[in-house]
Protein backbone atom coordinates (compact mmCIF):
# COMPACT_ATOMS: atom_id res chain seq x y z
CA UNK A 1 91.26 -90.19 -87.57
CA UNK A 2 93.29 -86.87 -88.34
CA UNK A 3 96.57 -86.00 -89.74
CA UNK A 4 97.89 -82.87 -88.36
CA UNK A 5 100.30 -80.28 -90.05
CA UNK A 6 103.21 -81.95 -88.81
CA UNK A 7 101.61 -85.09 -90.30
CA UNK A 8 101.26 -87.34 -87.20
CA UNK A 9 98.58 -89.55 -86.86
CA UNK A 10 95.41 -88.75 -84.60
CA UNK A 11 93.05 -90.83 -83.63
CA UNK A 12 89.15 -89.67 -84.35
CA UNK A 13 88.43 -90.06 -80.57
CA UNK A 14 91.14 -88.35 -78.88
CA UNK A 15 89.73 -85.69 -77.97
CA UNK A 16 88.10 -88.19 -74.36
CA UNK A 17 91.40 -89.50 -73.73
CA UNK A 18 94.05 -88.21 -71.95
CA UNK A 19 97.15 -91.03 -72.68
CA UNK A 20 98.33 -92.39 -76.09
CA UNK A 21 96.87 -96.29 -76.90
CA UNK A 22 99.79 -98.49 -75.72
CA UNK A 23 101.80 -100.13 -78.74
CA UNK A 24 100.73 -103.49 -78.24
CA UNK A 25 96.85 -102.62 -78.15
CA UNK A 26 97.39 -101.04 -81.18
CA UNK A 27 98.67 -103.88 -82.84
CA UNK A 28 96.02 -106.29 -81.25
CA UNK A 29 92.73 -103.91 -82.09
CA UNK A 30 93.93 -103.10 -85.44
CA UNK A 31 91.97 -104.92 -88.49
CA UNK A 32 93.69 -102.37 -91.61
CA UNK A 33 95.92 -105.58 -92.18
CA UNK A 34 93.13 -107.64 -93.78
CA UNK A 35 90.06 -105.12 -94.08
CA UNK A 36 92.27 -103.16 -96.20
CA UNK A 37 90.30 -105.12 -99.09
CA UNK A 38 87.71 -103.64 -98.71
CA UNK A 39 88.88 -100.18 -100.00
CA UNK A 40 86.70 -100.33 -103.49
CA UNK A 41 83.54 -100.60 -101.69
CA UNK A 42 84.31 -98.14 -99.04
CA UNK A 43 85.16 -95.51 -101.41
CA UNK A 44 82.14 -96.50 -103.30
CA UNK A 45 80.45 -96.13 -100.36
CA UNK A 46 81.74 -92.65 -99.21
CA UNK A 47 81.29 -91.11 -102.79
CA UNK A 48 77.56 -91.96 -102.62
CA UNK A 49 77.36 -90.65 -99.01
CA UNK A 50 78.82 -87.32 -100.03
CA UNK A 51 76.57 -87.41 -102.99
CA UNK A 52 73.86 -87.66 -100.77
CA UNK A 53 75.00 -85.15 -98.40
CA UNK A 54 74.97 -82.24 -100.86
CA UNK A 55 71.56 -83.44 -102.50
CA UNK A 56 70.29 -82.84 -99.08
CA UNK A 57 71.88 -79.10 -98.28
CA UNK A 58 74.79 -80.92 -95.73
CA UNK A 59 77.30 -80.50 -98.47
CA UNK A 60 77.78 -77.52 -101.13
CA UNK A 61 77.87 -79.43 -104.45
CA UNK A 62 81.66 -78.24 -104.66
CA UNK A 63 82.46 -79.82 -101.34
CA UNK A 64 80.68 -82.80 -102.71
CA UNK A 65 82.81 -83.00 -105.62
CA UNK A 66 85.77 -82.05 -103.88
CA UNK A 67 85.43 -84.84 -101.75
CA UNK A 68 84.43 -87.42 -104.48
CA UNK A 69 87.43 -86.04 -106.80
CA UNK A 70 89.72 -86.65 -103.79
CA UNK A 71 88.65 -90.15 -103.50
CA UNK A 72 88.79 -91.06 -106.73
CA UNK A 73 92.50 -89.87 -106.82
CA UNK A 74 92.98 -92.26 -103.72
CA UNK A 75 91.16 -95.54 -105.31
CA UNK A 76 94.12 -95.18 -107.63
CA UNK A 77 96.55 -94.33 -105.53
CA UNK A 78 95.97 -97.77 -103.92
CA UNK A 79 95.23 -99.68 -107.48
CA UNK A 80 99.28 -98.19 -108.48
CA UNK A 81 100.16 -99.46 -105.03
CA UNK A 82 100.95 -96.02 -104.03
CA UNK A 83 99.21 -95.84 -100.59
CA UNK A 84 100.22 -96.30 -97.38
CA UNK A 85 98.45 -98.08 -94.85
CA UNK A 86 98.83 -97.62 -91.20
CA UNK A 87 98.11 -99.71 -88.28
CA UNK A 88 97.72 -97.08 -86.00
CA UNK A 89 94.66 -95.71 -88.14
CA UNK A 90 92.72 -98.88 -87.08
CA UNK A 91 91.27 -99.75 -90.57
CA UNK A 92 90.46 -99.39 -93.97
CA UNK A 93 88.10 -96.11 -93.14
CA UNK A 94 90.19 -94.55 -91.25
CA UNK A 95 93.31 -94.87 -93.47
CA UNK A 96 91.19 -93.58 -96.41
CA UNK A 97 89.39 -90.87 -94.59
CA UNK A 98 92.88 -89.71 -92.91
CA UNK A 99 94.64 -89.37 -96.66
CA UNK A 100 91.74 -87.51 -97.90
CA UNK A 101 91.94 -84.96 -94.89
CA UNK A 102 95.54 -84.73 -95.82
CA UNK A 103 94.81 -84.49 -99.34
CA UNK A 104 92.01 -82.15 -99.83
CA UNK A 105 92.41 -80.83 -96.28
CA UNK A 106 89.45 -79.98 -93.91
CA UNK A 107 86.73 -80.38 -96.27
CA UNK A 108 87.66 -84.22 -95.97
CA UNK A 109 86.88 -84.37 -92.41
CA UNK A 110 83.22 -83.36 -93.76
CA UNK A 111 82.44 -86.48 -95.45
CA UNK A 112 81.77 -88.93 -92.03
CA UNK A 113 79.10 -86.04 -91.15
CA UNK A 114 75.79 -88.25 -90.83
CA UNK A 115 77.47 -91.71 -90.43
CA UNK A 116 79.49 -93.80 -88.13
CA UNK A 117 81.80 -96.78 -88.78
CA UNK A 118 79.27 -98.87 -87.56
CA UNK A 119 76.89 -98.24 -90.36
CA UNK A 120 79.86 -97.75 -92.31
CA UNK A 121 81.35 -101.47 -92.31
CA UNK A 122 78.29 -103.09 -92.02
CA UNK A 123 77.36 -101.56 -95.50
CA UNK A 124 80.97 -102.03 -96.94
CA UNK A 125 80.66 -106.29 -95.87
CA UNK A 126 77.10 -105.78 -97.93
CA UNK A 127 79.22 -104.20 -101.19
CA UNK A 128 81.92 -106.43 -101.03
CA UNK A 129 79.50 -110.00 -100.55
CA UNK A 130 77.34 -109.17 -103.08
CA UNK A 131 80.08 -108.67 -105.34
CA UNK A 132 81.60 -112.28 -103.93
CA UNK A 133 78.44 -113.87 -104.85
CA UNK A 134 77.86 -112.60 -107.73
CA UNK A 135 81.49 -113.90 -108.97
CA UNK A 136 81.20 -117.27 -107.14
CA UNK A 137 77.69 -117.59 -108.76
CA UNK A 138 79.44 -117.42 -112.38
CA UNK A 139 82.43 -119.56 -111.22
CA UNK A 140 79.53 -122.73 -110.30
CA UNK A 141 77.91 -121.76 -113.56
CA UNK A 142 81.30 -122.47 -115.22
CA UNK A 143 81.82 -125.86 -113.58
CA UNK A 144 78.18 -126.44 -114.19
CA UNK A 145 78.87 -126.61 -117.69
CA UNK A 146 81.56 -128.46 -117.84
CA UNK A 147 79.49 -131.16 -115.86
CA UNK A 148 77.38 -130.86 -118.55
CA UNK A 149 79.75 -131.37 -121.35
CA UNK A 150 81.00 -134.48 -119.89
CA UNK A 151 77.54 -135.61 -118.82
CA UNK A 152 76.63 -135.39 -122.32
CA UNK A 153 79.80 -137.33 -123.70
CA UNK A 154 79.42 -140.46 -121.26
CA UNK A 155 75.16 -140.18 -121.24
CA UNK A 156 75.74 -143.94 -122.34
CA UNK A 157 78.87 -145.05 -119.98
CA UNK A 158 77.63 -147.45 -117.41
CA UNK A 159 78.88 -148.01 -114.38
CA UNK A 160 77.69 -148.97 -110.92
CA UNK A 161 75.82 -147.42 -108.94
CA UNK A 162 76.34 -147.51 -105.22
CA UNK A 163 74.55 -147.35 -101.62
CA UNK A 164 76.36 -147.61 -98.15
CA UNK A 165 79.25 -147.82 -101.23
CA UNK A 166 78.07 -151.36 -102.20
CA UNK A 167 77.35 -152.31 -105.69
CA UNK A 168 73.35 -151.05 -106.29
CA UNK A 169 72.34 -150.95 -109.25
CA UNK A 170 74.23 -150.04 -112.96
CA UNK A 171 73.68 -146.34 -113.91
CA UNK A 172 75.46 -144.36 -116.15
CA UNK A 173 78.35 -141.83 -115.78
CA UNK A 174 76.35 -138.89 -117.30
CA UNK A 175 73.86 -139.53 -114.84
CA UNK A 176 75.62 -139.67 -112.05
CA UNK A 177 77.31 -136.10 -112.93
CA UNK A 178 73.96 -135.00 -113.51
CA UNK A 179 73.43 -135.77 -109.51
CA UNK A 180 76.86 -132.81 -109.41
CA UNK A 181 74.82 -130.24 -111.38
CA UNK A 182 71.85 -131.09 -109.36
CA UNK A 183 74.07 -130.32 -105.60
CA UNK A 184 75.53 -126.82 -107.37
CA UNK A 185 71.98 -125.64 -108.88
CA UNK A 186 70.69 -125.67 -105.51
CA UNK A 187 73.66 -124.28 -104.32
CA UNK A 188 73.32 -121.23 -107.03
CA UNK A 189 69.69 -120.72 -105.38
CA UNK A 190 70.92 -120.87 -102.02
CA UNK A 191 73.49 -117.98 -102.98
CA UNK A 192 70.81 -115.54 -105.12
CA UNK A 193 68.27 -115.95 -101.98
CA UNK A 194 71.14 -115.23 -99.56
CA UNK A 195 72.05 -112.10 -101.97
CA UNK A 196 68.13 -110.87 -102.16
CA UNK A 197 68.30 -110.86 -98.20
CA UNK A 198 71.36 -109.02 -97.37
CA UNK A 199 70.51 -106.62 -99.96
CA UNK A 200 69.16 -103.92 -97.76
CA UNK A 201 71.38 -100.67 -97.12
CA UNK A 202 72.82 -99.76 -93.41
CA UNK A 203 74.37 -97.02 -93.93
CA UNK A 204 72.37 -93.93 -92.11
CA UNK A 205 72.10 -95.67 -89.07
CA UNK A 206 75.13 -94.62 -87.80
CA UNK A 207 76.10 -95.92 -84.27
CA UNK A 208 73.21 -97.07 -83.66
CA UNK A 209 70.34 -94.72 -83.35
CA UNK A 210 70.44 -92.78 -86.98
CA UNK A 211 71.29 -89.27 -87.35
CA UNK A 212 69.77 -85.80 -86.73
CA UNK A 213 70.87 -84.47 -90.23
CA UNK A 214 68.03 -84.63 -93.27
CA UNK A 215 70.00 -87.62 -94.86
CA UNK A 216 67.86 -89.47 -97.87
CA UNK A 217 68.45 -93.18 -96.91
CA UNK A 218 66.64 -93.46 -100.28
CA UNK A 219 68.96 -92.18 -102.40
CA UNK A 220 72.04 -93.16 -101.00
CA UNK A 221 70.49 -96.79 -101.45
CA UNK A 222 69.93 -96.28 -105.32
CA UNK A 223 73.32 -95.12 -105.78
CA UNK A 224 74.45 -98.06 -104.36
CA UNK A 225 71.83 -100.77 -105.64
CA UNK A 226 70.35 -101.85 -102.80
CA UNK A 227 66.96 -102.89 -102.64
CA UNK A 228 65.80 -100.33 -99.75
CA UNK A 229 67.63 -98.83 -96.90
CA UNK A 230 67.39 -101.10 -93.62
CA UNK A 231 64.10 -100.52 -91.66
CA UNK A 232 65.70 -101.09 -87.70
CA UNK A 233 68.70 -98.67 -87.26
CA UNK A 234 69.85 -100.79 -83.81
CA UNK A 235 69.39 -104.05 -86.08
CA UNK A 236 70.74 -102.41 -89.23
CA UNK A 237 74.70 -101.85 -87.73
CA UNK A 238 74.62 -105.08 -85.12
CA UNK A 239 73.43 -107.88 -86.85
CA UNK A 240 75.35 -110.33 -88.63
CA UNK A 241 73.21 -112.85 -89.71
CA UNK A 242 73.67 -111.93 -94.01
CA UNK A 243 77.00 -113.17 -93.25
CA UNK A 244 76.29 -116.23 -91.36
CA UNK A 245 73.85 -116.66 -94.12
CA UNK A 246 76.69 -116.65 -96.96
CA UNK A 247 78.86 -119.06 -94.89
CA UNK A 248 76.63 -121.30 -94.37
CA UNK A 249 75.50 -121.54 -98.12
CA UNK A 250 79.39 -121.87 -99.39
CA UNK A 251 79.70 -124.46 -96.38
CA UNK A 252 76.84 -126.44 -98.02
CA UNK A 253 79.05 -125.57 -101.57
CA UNK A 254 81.90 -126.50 -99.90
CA UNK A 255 80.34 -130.03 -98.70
CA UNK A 256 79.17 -130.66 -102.31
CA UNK A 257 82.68 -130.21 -103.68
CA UNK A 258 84.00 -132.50 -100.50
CA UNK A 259 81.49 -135.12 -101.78
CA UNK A 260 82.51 -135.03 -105.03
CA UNK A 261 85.99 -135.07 -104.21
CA UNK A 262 85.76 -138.41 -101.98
CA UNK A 263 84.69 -139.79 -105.28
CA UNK A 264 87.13 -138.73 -107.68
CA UNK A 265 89.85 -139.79 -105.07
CA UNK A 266 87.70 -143.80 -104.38
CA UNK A 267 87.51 -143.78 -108.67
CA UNK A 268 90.72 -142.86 -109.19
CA UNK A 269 92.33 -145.55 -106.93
CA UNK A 270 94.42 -148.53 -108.52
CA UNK A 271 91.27 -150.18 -106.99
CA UNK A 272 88.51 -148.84 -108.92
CA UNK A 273 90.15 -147.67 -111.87
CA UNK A 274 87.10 -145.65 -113.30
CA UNK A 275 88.66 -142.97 -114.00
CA UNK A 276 92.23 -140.96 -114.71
CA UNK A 277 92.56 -137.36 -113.30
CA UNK A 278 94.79 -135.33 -115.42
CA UNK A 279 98.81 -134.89 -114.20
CA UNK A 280 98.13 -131.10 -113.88
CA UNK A 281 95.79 -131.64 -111.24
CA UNK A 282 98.06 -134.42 -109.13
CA UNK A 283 101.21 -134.64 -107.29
CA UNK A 284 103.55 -137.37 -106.57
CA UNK A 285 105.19 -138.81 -103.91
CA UNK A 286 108.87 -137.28 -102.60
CA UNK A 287 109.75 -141.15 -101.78
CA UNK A 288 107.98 -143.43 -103.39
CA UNK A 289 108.26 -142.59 -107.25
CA UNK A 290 105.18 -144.35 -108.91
CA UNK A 291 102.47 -142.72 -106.89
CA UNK A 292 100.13 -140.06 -108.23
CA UNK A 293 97.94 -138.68 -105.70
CA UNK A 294 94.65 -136.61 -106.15
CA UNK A 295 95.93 -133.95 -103.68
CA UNK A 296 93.42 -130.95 -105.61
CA UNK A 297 90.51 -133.73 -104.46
CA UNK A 298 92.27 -133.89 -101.36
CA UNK A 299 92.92 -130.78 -100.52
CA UNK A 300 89.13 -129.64 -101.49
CA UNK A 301 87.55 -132.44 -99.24
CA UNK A 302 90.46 -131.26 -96.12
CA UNK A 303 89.24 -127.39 -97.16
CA UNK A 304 85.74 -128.05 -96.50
CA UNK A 305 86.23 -128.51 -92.69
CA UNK A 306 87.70 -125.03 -92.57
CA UNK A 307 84.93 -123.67 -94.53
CA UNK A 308 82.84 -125.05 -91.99
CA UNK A 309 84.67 -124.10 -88.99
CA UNK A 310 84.85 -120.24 -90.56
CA UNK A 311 81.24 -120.92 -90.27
CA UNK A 312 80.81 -121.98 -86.69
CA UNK A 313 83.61 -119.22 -85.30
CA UNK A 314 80.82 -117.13 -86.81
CA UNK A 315 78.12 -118.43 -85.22
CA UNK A 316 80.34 -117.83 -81.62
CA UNK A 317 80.95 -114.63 -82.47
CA UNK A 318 77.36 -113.12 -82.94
CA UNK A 319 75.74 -115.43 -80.14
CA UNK A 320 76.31 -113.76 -76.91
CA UNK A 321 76.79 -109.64 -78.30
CA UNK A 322 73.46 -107.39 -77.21
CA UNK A 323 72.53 -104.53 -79.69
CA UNK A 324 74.05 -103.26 -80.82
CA UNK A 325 77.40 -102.95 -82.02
CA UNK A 326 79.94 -104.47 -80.48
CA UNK A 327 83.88 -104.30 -81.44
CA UNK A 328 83.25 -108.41 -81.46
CA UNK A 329 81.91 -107.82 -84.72
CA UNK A 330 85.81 -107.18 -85.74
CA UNK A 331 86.29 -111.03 -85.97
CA UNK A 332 83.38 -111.25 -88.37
CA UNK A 333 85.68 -110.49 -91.70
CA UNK A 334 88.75 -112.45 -91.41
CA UNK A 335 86.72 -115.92 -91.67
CA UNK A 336 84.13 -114.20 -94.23
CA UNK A 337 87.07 -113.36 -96.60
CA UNK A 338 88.77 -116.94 -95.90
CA UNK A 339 85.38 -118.48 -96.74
CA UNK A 340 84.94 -116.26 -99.46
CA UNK A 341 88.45 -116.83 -100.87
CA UNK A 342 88.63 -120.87 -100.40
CA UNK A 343 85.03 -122.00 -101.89
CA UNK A 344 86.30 -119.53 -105.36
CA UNK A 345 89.35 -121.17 -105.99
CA UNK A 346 87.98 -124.61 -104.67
CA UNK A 347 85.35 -123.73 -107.77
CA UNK A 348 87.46 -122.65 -110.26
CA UNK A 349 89.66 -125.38 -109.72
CA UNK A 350 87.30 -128.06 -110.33
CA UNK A 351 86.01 -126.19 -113.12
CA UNK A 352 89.33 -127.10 -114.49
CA UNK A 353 89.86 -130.02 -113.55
CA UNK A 354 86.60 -132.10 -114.64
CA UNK A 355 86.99 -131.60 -118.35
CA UNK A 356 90.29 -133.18 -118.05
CA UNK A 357 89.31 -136.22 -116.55
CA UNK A 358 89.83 -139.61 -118.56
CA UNK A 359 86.85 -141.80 -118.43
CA UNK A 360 87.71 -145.78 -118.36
CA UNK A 361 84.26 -147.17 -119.84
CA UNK A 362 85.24 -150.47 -119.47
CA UNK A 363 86.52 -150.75 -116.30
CA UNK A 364 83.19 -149.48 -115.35
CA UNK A 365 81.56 -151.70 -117.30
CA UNK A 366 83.18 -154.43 -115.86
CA UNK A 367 82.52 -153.07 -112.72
CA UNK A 368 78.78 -152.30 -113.05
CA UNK A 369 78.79 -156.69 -113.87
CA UNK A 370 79.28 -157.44 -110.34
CA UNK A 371 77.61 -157.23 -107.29
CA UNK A 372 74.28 -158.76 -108.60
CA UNK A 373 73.44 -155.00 -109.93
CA UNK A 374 70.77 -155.89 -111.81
CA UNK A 375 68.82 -158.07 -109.04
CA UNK A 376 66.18 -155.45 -108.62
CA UNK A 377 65.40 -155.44 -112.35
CA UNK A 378 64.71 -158.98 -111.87
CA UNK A 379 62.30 -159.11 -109.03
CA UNK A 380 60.58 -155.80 -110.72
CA UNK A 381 60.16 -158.55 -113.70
CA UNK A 382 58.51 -161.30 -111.28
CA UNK A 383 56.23 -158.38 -109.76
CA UNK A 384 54.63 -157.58 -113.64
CA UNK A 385 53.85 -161.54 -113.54
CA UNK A 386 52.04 -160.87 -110.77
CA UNK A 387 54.08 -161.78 -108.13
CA UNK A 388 53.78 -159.47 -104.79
CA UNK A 389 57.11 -157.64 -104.50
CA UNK A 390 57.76 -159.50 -101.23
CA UNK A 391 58.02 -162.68 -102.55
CA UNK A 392 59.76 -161.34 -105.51
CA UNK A 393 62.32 -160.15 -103.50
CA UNK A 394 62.61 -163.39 -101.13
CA UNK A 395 62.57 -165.35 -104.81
CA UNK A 396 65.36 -163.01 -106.31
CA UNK A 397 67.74 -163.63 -102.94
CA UNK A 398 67.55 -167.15 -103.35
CA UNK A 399 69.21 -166.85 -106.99
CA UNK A 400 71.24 -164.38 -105.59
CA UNK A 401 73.14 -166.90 -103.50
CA UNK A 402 72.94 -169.65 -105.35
CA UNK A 403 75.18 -167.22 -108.47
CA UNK A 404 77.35 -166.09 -105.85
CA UNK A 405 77.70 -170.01 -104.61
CA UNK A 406 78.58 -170.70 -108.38
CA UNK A 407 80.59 -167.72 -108.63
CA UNK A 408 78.17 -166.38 -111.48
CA UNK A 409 76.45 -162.85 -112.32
CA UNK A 410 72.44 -163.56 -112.44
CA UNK A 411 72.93 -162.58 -116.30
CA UNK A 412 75.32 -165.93 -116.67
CA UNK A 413 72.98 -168.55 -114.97
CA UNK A 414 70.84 -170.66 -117.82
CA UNK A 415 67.21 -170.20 -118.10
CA UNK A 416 66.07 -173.84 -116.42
CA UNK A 417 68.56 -172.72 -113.32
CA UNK A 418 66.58 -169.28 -112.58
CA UNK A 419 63.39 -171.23 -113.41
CA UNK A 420 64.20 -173.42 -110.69
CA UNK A 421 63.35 -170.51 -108.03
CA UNK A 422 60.10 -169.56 -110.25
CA UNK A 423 58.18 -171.12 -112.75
CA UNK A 424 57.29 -167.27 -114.08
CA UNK A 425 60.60 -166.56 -115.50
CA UNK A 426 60.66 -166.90 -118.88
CA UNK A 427 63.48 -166.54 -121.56
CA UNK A 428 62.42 -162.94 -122.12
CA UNK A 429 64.17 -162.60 -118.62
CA UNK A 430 67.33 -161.55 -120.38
CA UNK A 431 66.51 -158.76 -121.56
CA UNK A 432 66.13 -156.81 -118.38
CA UNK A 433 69.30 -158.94 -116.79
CA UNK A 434 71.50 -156.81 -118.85
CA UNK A 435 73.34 -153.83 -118.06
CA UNK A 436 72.25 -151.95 -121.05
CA UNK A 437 68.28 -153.59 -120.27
CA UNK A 438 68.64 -152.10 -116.94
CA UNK A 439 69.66 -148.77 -117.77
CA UNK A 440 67.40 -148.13 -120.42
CA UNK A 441 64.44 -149.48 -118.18
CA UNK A 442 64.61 -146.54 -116.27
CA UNK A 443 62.76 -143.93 -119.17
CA UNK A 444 61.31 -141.54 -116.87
CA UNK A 445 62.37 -138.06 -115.62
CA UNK A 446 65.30 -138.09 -112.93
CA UNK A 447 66.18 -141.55 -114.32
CA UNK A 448 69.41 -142.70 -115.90
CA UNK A 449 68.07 -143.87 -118.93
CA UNK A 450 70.20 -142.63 -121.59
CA UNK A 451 67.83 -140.44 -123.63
CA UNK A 452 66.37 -139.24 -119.99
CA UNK A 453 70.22 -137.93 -119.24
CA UNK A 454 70.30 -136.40 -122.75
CA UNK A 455 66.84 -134.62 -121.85
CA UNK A 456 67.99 -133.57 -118.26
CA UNK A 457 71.10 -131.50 -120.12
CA UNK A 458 69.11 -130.16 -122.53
CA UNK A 459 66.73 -128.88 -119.57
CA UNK A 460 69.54 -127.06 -117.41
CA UNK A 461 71.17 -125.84 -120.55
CA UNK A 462 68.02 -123.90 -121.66
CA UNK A 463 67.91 -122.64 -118.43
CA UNK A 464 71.43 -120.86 -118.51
């Protein structure tokens, strides 16, 4: 893109066409109206470019520095909110490259010498999602800790534990917020693998073949960070698969924080009762005027079928384009930034959110009483009398519905009714019928014995 004397825009490929792009198609093939975000990493980009270009000879040092000067003045210029961007100039590189023509004149039209938007925007989306995951990565690590903090305050809470949401067996709170960290640890992994992969540098493929200028791919990738320049020039400006990569792994974030959601909203319920989430992270009801409703949980759990779709619209994108580039590739960004922008604030939010939560202990208590949740420790009791577990269980069912019958917990029946389904159970039977016996009975890494939860925080804490 130029900007001539009389300060009318040009486009970069004019000089093949013979009639002006048609108003409408300008409005539909235009992407400056959300790629306009990525003008730090562009300009980033373009200063190490022009950097490079004078290390090799292309570029006097002066022209280098001219050029780097001038976009320097622009970075601010847009930071002050003093640029103007243009719809007719396509995008973001073509609205910065057009003000530094106009700014520094010809010497700006210098700087795309050796590169082509294709190489161009596939290193900018590298920039701009390492930076993303690198500031996601810290957001999880912040509502990792605050996990932990509450783990470690209710390491003793118990409440039950469920399957096919049926009362299990008792566990305790901590633990089960230990089973959060666990989901966004892996998660954290999931995003430093997915950074190690895309970090390999386009640009100096150009369209699609590389360049006949002496351009040091090296350098320019140095200056930048990345690991190495990328090895396949048609591969290097075509493929997409670093960003189907990051959507998937925040769609996996995303289904984490759905999960965790659907729980806060079931314990939250005037039918659970387990726990209280705080008023600045609820809404009420325009009619009915005692509700309070969970709508950040809500919200999170609706959010994660966007984050997922962002993901598939991806997928349809990149599955039918040949190398190499293709102006398909367009579409890529709008659902990357969306995905970018939703699993941050979905993050942050519940970063804010958990250490505000009100833990009802006795409710769950309560809760954690019925449901027979401590049948299992029995018939692991009958199996160290020697009893195969089979019949243990089959022996354990049969008290099972004769307390249910009497409408008592296994804990309440006397010791000559259980005897009367085994002639092994003793009095010491009570001690692993309790809650607490239950809990603790479980003293083995991964298990939600207290001092085991207490151990498991102290682990990922050292490891932070």
């Amino acid at each position: 893109m130029a900007v001539t004397k009389a300060g009318k825009e040009e486009k970069p490929w004019k000089g093949r066409f013979t009639a002006a792009t048609d108003q409408l198609v300008e409005e539909y093939t235009q992407s400056v109206s959300y790629d306009k975000r990525l003008y730090k990493v562009d300009i980033e980009g373009s200063k190490a470019h022009a950097g490079m270009l004078a290390r090799v000879g292309v570029l006097t040092d002066e022209e280098s520095r001219t050029i780097i000067e001038g976009l320097d003045q622009i970075l601010e210029d847009i930071e002050q909110g003093e640029f103007s961007w243009s719809n007719t100039l396509e995008d973001v590189h073509m609205n910065i490259e057009a003000r530094l023509t106009e700014n520094i004149g010809d010497i700006g039209k210098k700087l795309h010498t050796g590169r082509s938007r294709n190489d161009q925007v596939a290193t900018d989306i590298r920039l701009y999602l390492r930076q993303g995951i690198e500031s996601l990565s810290t957001e999880i690590k912040v509502l990792i800790m605050a996990l932990l903090d509450l783990a470690e305050k209710e390491s003793d809470t118990i409440m039950p534990g469920f399957t096919h949401l049926q009362v299990a067996q008792p566990v305790t709170f901590g633990h089960h917020m230990m089973a959060w960290v666990e989901m966004l640890r892996r998660d954290l992994g999931r995003l430093s693998d997915c950074r190690r992969r895309m970090n390999s540098m386009p640009l100096g493929a150009a369209a699609l073949a590389g360049t006949t200028f002496p351009i040091d791919r090296h350098y320019t990738a140095e200056l930048l960070g990345f690991d190495a320049p990328a090895e396949n020039s048609l591969d290097a400006v075509s493929d997409r698969d670093f960003a189907m990569e990051f959507m998937s792994t925040v769609s996996v974030i995303m289904i984490h924080l759905s999960r965790m959601s659907e729980e806060l909203i079931i314990w939250s319920s005037a039918q659970f009762g387990f726990i209280d989430i705080s008023d600045a992270y609820c809404t009420g009801s325009s009619i009915m005027p005692q509700k309070k409703n969970p709508d950040v949980a809500e919200l999170t759990r609706g959010k994660s079928g966007r984050v997922i779709g962002n993901l598939v619209s991806l997928f349809m994108i990149m599955k039918g384009q040949p190398l190499a580039y293709n102006r398909d590739n367009q579409e890529d960004k709008e659902p990357l930034f969306d995905s970018l922008d939703t699993v941050t604030a979905a993050v942050r939010v519940f970063a804010g959110m958990i250490p505000q939560l009100t833990v009802r202990s006795d409710v769950m208590y309560q809760a954690a009483k019925q449901g027979f949740s401590t049948a299992t420790d029995l018939a692991d009791y009958l199996v160290r009398k020697n009893i195969p577990f089979r019949d243990a269980h089959e022996i354990v069912g049969k008290a099972v519905q004769a307390a249910e019958l009497a409408g008592l917990d296994l804990s309440d029946m006397s010791l000559d009714e259980l005897r009367s389904f085994s002639d092994e159970i003793n009095n010491d039977v009570f001690d692993v019928l309790t809650l607490e016996g239950s809990v603790n009975a479980r003293d083995h890494i991964g298990g939600t014995a207290p001092n085991q939860v207490r151990a498991a925080i102290k682990r990922v804490r050292k490891a932070f």
